[in-house]
PDB file of N, CA and C in Angstrom:
ATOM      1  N   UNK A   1     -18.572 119.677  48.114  1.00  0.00           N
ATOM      2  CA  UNK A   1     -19.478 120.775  47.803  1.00  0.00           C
ATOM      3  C   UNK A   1     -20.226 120.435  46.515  1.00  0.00           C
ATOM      4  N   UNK A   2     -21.484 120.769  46.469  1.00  0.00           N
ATOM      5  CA  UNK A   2     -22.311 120.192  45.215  1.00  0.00           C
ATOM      6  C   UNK A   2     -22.368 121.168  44.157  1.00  0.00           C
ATOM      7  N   UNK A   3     -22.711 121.208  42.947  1.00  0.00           N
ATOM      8  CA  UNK A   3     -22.741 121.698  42.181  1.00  0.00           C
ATOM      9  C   UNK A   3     -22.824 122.820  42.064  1.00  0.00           C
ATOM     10  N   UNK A   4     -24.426 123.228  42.308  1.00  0.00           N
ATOM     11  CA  UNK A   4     -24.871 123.970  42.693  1.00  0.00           C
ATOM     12  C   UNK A   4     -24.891 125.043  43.443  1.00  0.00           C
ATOM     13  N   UNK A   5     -23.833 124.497  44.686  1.00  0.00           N
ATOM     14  CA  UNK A   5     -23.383 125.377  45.467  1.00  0.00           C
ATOM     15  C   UNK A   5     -22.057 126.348  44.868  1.00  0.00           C
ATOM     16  N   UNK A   6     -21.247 125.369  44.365  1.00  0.00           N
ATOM     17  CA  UNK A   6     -19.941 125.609  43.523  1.00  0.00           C
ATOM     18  C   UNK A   6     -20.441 126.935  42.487  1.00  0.00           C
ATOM     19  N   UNK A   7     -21.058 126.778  41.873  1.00  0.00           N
ATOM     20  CA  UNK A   7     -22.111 127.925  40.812  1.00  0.00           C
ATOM     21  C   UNK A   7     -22.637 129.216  41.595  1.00  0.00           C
ATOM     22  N   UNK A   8     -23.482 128.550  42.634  1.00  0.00           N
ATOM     23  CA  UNK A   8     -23.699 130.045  43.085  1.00  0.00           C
ATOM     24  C   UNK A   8     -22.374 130.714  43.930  1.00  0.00           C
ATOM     25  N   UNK A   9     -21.902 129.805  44.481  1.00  0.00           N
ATOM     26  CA  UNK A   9     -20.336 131.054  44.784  1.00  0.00           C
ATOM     27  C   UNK A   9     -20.023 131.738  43.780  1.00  0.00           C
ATOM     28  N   UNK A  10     -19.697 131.120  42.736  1.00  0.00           N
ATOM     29  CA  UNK A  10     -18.837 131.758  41.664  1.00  0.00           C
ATOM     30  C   UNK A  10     -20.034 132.883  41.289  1.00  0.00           C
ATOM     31  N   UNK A  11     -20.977 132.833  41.164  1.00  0.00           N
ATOM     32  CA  UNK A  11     -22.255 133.768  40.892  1.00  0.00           C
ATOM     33  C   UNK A  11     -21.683 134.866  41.745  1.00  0.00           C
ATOM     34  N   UNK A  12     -22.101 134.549  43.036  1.00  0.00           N
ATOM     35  CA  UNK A  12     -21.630 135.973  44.085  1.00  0.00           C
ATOM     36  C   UNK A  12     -20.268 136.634  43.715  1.00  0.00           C
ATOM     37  N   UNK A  13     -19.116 135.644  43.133  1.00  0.00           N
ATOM     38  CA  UNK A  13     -17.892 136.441  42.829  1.00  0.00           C
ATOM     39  C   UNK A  13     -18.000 137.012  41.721  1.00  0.00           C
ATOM     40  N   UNK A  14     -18.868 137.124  41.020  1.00  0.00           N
ATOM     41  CA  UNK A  14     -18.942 138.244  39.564  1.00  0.00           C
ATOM     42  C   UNK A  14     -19.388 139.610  40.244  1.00  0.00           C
ATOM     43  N   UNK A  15     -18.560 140.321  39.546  1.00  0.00           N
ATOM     44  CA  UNK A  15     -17.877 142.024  39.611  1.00  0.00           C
ATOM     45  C   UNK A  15     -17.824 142.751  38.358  1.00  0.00           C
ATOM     46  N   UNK A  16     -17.989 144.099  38.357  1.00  0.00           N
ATOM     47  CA  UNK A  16     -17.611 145.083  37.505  1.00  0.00           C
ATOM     48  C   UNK A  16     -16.341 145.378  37.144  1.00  0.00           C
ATOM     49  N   UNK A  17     -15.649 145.713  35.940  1.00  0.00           N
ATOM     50  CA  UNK A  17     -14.137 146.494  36.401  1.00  0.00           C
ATOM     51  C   UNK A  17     -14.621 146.940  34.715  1.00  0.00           C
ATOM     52  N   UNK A  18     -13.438 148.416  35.071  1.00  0.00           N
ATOM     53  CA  UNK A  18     -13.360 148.969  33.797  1.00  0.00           C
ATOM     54  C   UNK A  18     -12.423 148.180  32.743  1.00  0.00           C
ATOM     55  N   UNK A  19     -12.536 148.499  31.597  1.00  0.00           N
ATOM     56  CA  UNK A  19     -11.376 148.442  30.786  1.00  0.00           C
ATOM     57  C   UNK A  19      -9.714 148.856  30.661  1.00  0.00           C
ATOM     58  N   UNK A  20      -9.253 149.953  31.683  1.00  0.00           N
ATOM     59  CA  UNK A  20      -8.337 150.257  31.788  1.00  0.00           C
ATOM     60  C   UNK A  20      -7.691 149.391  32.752  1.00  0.00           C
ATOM     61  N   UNK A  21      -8.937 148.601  33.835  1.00  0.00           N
ATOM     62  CA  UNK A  21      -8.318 147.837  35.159  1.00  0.00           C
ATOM     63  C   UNK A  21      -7.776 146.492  34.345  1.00  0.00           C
ATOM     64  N   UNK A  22      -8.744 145.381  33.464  1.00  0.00           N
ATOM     65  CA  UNK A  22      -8.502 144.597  32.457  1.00  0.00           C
ATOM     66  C   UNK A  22      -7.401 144.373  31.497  1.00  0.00           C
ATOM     67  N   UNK A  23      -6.412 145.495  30.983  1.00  0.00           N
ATOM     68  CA  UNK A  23      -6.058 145.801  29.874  1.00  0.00           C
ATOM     69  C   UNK A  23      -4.482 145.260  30.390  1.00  0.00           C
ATOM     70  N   UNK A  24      -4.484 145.338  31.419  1.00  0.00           N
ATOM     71  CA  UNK A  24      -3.095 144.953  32.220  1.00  0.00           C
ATOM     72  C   UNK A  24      -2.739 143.019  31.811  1.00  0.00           C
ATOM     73  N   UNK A  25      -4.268 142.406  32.150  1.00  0.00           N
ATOM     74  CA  UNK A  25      -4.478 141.026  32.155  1.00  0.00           C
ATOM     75  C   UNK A  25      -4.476 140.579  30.777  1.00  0.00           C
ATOM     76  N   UNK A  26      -5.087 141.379  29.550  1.00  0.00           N
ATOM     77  CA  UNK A  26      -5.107 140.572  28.425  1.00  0.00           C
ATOM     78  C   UNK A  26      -3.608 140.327  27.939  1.00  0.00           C
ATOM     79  N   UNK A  27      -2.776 141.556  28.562  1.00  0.00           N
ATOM     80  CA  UNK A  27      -0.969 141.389  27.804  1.00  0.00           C
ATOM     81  C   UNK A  27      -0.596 140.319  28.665  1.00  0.00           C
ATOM     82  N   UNK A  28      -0.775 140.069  29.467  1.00  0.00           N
ATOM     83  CA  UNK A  28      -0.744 139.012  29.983  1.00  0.00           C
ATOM     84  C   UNK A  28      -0.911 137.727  30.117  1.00  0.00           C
ATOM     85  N   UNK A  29      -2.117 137.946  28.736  1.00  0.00           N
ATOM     86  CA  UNK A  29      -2.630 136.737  28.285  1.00  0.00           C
ATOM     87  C   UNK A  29      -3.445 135.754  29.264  1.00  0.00           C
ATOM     88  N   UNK A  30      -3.923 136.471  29.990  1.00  0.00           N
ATOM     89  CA  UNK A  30      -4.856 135.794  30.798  1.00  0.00           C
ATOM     90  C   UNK A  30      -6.274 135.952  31.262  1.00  0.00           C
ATOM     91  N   UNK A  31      -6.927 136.733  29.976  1.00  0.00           N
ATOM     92  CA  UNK A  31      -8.291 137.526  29.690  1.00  0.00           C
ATOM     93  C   UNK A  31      -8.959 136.138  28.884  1.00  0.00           C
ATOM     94  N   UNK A  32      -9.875 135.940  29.022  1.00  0.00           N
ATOM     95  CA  UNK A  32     -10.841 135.393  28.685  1.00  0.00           C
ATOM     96  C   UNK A  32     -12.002 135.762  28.062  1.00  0.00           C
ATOM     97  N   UNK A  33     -12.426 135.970  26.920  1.00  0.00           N
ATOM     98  CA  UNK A  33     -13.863 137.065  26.699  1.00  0.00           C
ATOM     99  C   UNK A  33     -14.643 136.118  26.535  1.00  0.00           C
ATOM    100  N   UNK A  34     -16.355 135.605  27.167  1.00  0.00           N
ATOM    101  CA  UNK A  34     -17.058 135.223  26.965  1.00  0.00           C
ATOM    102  C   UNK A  34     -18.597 135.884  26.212  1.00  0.00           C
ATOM    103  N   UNK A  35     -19.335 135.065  25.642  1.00  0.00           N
ATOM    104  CA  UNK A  35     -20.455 135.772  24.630  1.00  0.00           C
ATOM    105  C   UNK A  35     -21.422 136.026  25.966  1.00  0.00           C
ATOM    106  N   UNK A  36     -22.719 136.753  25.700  1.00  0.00           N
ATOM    107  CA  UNK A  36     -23.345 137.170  26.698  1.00  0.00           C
ATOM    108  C   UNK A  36     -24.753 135.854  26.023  1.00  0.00           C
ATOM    109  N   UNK A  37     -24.151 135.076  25.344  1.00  0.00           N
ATOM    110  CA  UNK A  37     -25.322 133.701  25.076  1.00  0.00           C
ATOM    111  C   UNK A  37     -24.454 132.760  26.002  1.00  0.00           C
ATOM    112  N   UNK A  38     -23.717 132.832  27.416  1.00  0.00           N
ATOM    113  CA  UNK A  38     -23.365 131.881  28.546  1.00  0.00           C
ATOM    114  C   UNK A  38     -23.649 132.598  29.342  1.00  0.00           C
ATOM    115  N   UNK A  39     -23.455 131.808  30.379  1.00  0.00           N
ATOM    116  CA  UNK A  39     -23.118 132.455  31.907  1.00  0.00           C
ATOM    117  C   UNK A  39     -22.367 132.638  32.614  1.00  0.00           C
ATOM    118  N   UNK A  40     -21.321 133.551  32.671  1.00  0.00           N
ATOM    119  CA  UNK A  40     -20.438 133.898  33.480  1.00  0.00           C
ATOM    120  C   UNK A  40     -19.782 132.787  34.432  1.00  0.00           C
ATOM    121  N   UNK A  41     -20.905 132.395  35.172  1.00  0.00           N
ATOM    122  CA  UNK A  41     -20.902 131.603  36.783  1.00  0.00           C
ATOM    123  C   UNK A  41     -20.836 130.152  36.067  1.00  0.00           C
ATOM    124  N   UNK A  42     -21.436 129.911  34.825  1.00  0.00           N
ATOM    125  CA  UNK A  42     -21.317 128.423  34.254  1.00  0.00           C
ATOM    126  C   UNK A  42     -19.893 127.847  33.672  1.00  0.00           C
ATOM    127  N   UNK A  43     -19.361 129.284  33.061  1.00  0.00           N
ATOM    128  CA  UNK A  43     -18.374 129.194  32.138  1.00  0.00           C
ATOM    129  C   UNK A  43     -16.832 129.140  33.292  1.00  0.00           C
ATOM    130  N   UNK A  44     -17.600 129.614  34.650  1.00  0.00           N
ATOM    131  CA  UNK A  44     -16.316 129.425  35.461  1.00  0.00           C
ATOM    132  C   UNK A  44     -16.289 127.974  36.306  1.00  0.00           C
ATOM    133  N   UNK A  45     -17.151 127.853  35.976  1.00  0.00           N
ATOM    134  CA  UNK A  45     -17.572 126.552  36.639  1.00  0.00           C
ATOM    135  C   UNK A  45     -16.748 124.941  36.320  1.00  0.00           C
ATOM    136  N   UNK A  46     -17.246 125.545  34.508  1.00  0.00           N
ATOM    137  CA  UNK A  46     -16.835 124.232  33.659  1.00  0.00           C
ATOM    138  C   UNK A  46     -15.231 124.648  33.848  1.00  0.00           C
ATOM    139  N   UNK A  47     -14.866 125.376  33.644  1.00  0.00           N
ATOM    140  CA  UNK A  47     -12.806 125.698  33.700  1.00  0.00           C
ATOM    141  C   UNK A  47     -12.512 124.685  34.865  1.00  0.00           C
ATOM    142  N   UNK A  48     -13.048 125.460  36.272  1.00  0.00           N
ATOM    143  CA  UNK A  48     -12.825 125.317  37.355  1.00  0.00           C
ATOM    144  C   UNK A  48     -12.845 123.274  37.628  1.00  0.00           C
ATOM    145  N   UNK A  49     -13.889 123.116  37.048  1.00  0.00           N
ATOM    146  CA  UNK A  49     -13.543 121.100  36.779  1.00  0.00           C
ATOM    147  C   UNK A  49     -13.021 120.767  35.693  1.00  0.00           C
ATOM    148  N   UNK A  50     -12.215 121.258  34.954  1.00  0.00           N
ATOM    149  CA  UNK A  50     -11.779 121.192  33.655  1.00  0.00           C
ATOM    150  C   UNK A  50     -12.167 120.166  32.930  1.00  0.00           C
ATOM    151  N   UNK A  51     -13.938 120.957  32.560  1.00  0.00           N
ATOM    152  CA  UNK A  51     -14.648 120.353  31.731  1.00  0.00           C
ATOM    153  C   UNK A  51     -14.301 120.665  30.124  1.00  0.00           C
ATOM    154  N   UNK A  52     -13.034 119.811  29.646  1.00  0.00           N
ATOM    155  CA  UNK A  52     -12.636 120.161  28.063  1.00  0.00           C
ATOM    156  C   UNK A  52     -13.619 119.863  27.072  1.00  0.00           C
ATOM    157  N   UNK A  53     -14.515 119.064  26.894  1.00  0.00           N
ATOM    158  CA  UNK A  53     -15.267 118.943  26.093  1.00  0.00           C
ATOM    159  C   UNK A  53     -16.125 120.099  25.895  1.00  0.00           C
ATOM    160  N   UNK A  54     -16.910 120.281  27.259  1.00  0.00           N
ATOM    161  CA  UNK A  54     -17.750 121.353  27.223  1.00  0.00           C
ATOM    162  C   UNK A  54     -17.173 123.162  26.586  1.00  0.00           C
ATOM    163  N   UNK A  55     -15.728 122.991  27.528  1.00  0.00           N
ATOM    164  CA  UNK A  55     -15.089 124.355  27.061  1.00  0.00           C
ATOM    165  C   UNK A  55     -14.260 124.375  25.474  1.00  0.00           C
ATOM    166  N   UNK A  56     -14.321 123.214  25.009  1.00  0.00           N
ATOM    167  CA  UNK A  56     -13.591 123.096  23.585  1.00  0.00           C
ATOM    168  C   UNK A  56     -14.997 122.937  22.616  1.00  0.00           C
ATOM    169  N   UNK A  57     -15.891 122.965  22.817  1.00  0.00           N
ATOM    170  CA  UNK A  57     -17.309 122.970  21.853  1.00  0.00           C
ATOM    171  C   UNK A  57     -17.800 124.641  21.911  1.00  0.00           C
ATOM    172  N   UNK A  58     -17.629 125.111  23.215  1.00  0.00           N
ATOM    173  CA  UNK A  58     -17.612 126.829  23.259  1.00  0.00           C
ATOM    174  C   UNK A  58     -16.519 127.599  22.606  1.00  0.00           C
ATOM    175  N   UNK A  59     -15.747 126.852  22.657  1.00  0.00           N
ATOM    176  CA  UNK A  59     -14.066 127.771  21.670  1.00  0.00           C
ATOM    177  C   UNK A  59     -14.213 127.516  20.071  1.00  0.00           C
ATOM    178  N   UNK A  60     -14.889 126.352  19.796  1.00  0.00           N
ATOM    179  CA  UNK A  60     -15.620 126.098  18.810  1.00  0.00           C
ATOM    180  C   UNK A  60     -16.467 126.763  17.602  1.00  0.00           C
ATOM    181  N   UNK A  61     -17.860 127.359  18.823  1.00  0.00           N
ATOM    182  CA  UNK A  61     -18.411 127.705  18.911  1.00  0.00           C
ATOM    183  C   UNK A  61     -18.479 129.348  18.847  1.00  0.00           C
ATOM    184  N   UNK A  62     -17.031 130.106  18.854  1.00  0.00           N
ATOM    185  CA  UNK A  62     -17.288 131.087  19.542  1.00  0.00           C
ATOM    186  C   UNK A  62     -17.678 131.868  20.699  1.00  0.00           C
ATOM    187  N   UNK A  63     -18.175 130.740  21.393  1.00  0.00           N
ATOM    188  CA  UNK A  63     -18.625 131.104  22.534  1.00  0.00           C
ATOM    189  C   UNK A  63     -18.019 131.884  23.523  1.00  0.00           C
ATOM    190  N   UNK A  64     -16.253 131.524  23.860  1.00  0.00           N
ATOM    191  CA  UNK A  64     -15.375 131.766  24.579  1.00  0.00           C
ATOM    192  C   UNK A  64     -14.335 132.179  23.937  1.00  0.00           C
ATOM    193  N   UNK A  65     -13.377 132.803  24.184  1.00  0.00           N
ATOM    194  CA  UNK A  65     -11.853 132.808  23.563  1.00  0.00           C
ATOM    195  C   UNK A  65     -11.220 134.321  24.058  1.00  0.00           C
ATOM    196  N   UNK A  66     -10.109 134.162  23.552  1.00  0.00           N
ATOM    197  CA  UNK A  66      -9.234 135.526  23.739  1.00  0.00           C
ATOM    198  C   UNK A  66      -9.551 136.506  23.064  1.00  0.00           C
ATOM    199  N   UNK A  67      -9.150 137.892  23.516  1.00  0.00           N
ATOM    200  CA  UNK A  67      -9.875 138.927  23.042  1.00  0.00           C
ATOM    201  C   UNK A  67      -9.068 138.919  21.731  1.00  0.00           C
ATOM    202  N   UNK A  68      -9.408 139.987  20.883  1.00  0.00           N
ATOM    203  CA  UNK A  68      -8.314 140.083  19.572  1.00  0.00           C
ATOM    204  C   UNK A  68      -7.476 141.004  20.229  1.00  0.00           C
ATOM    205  N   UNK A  69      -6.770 141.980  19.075  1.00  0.00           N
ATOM    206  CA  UNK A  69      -6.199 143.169  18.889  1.00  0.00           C
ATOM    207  C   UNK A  69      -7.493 144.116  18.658  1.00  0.00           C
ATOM    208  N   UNK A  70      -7.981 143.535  17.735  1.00  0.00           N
ATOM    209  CA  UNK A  70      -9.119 144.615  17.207  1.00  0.00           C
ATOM    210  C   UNK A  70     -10.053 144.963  18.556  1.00  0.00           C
ATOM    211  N   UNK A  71     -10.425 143.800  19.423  1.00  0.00           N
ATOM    212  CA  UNK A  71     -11.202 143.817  20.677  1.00  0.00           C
ATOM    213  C   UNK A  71     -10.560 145.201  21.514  1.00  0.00           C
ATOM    214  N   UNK A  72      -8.787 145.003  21.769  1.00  0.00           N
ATOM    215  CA  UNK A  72      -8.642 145.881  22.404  1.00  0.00           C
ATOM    216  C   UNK A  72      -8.295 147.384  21.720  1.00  0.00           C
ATOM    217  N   UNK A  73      -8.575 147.297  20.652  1.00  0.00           N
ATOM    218  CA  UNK A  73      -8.460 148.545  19.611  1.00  0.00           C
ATOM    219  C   UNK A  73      -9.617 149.030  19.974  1.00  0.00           C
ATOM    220  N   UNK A  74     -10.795 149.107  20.246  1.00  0.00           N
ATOM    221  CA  UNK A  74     -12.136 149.115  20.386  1.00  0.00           C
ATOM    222  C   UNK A  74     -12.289 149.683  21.869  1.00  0.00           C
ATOM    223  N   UNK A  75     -11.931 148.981  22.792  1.00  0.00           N
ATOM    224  CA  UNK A  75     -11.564 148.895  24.931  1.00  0.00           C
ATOM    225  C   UNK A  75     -11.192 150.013  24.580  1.00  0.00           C
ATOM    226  N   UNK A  76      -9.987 150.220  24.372  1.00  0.00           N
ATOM    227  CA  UNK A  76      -9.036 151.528  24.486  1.00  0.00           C
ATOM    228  C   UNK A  76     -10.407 153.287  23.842  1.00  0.00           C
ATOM    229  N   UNK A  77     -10.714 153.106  22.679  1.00  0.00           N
ATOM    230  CA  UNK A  77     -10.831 153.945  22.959  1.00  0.00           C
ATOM    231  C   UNK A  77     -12.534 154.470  23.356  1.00  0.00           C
ATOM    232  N   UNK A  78     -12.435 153.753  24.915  1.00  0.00           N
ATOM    233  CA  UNK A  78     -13.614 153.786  25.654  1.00  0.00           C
ATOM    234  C   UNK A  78     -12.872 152.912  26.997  1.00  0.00           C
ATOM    235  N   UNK A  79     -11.832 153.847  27.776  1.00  0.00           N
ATOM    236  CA  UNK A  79     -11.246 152.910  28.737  1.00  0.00           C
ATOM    237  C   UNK A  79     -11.981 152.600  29.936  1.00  0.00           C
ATOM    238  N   UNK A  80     -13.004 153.481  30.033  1.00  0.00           N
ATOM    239  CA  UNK A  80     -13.920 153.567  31.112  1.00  0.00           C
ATOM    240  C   UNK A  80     -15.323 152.541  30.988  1.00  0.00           C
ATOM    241  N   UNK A  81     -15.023 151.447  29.872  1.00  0.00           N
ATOM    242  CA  UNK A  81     -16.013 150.867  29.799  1.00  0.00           C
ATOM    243  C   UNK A  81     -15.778 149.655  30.510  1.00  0.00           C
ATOM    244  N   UNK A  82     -17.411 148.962  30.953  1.00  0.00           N
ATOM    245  CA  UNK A  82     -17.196 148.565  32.195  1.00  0.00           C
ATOM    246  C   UNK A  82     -17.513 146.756  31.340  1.00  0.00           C
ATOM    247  N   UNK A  83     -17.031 145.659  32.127  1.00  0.00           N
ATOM    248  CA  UNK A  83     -17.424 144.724  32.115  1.00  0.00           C
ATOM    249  C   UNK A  83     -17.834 144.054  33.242  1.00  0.00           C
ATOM    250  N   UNK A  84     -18.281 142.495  32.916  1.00  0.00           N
ATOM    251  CA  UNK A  84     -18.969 141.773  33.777  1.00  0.00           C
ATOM    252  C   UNK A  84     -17.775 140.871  33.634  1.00  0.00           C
ATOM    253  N   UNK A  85     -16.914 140.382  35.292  1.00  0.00           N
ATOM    254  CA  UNK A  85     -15.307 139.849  35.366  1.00  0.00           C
ATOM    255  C   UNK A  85     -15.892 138.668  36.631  1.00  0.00           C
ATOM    256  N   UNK A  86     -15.066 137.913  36.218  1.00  0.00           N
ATOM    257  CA  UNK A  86     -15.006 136.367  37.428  1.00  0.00           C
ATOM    258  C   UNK A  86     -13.790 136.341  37.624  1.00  0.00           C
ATOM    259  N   UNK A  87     -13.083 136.327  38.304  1.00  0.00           N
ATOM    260  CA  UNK A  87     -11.352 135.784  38.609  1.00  0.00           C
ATOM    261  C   UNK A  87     -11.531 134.562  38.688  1.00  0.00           C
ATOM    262  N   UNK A  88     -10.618 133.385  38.330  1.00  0.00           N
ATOM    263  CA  UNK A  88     -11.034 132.168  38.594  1.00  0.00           C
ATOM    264  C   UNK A  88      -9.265 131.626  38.211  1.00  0.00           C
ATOM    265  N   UNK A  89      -8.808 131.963  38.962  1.00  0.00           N
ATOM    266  CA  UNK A  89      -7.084 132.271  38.937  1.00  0.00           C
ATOM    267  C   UNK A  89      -6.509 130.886  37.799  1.00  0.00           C
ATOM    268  N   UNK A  90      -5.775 131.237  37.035  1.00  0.00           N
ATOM    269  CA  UNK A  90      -5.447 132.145  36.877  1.00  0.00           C
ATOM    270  C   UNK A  90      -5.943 133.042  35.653  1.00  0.00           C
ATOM    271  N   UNK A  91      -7.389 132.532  35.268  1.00  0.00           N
ATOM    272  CA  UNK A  91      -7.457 133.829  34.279  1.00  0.00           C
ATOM    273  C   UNK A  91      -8.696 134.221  34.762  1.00  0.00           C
ATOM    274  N   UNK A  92      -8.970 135.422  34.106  1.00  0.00           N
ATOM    275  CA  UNK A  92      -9.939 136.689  34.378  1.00  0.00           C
ATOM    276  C   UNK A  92     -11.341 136.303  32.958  1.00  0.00           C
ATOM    277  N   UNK A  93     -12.708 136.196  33.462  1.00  0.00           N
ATOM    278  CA  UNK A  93     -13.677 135.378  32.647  1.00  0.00           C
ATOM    279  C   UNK A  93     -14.305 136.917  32.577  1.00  0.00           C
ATOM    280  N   UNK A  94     -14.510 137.758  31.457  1.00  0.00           N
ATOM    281  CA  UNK A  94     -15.261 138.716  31.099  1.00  0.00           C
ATOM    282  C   UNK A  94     -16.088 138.514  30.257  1.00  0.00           C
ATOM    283  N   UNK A  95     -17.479 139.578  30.447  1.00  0.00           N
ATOM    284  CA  UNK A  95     -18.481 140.122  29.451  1.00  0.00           C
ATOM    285  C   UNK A  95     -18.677 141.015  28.938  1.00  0.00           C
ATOM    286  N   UNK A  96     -18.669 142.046  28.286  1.00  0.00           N
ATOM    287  CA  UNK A  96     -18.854 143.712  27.601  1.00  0.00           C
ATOM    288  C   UNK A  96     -20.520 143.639  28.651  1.00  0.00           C
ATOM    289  N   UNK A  97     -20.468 144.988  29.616  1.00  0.00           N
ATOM    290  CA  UNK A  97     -21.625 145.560  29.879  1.00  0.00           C
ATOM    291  C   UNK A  97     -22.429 146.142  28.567  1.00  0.00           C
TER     292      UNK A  97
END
């Protein structure tokens, strides 16, 4: 499968979910928060070939990383807030709507 194709699947698998649906996955340690300067569908992309360079210059960068405490100090009190989510097993690739 080519690149391209690989990308736009993962494109079609981006979804909404609230914060209360999420909140289960970060104790879990398997939340991912990405900046809204990537792309969702790119950032699952590079995991998905475990492109380390690319994803260790974004962790770098800020680009990517785990939420804080303070992040979910913030979620909580607004549980109904929604993000932009990729599953890309086993972790969950979010954006703040």
């Amino acid at each position: 499968m080519s690149e391209s194709n690989t990308k736009n699947e993962l494109a079609m698998s981006i979804d909404e979910a609230e914060w209360q649906w999420l909140k289960p996955h970060m104790e879990r340690g398997v939340l991912i928060i990405v900046t809204d300067d990537l792309d969702l569908a790119e950032v699952g992309f590079r995991i998905a070939i475990d492109d380390a360079q690319t994803i260790e210059k974004w962790i770098n960068k800020g680009f990517i990383g785990k939420p804080t405490l303070e992040d979910a100090t913030l979620w909580d009190s607004d549980p109904k807030r929604r993000f932009q989510m990729l599953v890309l097993s086993p972790y969950i690739l979010i954006i703040p709507c």
